[in-house]
Structures are given as structure tokens and as C-alpha cells.
C-alpha atoms as a PDB file:
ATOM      1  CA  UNK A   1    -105.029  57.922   6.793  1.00  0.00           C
ATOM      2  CA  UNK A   2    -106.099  58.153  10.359  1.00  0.00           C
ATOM      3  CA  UNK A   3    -109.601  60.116  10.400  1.00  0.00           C
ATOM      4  CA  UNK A   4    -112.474  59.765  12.362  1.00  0.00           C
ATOM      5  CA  UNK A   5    -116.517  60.326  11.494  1.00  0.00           C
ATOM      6  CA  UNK A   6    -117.920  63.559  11.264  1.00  0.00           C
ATOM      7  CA  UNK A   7    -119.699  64.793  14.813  1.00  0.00           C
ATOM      8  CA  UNK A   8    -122.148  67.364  14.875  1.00  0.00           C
ATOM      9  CA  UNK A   9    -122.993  68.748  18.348  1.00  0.00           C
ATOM     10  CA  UNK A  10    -126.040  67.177  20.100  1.00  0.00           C
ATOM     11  CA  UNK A  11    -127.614  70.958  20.384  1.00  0.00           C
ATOM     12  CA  UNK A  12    -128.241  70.665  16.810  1.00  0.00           C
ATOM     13  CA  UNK A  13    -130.830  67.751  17.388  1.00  0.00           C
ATOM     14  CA  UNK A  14    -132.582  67.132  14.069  1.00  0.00           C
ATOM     15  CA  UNK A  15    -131.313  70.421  12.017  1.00  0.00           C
ATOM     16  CA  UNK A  16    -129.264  69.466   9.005  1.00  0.00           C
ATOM     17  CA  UNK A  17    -127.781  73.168   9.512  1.00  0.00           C
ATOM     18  CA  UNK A  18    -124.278  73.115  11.965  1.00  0.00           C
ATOM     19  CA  UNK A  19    -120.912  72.970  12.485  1.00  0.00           C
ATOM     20  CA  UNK A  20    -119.555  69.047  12.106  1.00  0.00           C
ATOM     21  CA  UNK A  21    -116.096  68.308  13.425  1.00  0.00           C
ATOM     22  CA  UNK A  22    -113.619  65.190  12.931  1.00  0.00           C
ATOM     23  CA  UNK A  23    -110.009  64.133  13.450  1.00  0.00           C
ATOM     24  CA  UNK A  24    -107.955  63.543  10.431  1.00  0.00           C
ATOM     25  CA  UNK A  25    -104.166  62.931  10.174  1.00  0.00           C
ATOM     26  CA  UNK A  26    -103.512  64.527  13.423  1.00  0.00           C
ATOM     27  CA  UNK A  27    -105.756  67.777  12.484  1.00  0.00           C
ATOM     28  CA  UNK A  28    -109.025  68.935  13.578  1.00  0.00           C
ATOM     29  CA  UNK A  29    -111.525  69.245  10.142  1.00  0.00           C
ATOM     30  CA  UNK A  30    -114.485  71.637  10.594  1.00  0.00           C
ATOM     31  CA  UNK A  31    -117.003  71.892   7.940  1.00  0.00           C
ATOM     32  CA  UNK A  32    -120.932  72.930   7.801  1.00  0.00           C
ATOM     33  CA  UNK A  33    -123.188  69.931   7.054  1.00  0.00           C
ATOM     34  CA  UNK A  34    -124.993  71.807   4.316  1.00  0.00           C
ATOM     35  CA  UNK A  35    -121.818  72.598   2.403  1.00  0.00           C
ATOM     36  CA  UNK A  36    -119.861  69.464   3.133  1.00  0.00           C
ATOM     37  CA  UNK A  37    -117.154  70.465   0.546  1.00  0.00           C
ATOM     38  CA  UNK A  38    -115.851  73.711   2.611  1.00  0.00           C
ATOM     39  CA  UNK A  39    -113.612  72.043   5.114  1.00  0.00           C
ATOM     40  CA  UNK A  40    -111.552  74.219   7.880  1.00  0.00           C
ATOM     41  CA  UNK A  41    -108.128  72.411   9.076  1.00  0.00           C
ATOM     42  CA  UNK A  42    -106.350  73.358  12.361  1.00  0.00           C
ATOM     43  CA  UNK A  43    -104.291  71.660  14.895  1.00  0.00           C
ATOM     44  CA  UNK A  44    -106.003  70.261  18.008  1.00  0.00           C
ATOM     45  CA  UNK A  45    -104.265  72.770  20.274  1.00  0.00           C
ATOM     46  CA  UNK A  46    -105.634  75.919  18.373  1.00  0.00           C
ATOM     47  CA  UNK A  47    -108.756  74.149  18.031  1.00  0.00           C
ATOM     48  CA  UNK A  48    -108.919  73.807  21.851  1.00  0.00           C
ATOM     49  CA  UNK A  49    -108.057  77.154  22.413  1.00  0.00           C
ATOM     50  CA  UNK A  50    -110.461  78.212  20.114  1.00  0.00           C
ATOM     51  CA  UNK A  51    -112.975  76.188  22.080  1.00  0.00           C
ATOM     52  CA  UNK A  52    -112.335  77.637  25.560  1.00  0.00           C
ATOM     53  CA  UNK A  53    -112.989  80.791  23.795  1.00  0.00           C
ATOM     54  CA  UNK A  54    -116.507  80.021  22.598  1.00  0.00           C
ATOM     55  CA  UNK A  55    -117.496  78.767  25.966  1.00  0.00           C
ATOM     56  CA  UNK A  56    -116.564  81.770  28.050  1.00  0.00           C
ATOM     57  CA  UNK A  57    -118.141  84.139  25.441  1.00  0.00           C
ATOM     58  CA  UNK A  58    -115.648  85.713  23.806  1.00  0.00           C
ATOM     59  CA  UNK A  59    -117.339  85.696  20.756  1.00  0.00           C
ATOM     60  CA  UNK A  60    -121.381  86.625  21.679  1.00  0.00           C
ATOM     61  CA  UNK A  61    -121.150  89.773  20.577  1.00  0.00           C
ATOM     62  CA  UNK A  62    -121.277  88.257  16.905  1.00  0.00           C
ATOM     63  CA  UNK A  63    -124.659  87.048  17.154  1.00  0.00           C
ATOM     64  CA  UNK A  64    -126.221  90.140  17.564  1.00  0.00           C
END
């Protein structure tokens, strides 16, 4: 099994509350670090789309 460690963005500093993210047998794993046993599998290229997504804002108007 090819998997890497679980990363948590560096915005979360200290909090114990986020979004963690690894590599795993060619998928991207997503999980929250308080609930470690809820884990989200895509493939990397949905997972990047996803990610251009977040950064331009396409979904802000769920934090309100």
C-alpha cells in the first residue's frame, strides 16, 4: 500500500479542528482530525479541480 501521512493545512496552526488530507493507493483521502474514522476518497484530478474551486470562491457563499 502506497499512502502517505496525514497533512493538515498550516492555517489551522494549533486547532485540532480541520480538514487533513493524504495520498493513498493512487487516491486523495480527506478526513476531519476530530473524527478520524470518516474518510472521503477521490481521485487526484477531481480533487484538484475541486481545489481550484475553493480558491477562486466558488463556494463562500456557504459560510454565511
Amino acid at each position: 500500500m502506497n499512502s502517505s501521512a496525514w497533512q493538515k493545512s498550516s492555517h489551522s496552526a494549533a486547532n485540532d479542528n480541520c480538514v487533513e488530507v493524504r495520498t493513498a493507493d493512487g487516491l486523495v483521502e480527506l478526513r476531519e482530525s476530530d473524527d478520524g474514522e470518516v474518510i472521503i476518497r477521490t481521485a487526484p484530478a477531481r480533487f484538484a479541480v475541486f481545489l481550484r474551486a475553493a480558491k477562486t470562491g466558488e463556494f463562500d457563499h456557504h459560510a454565511n
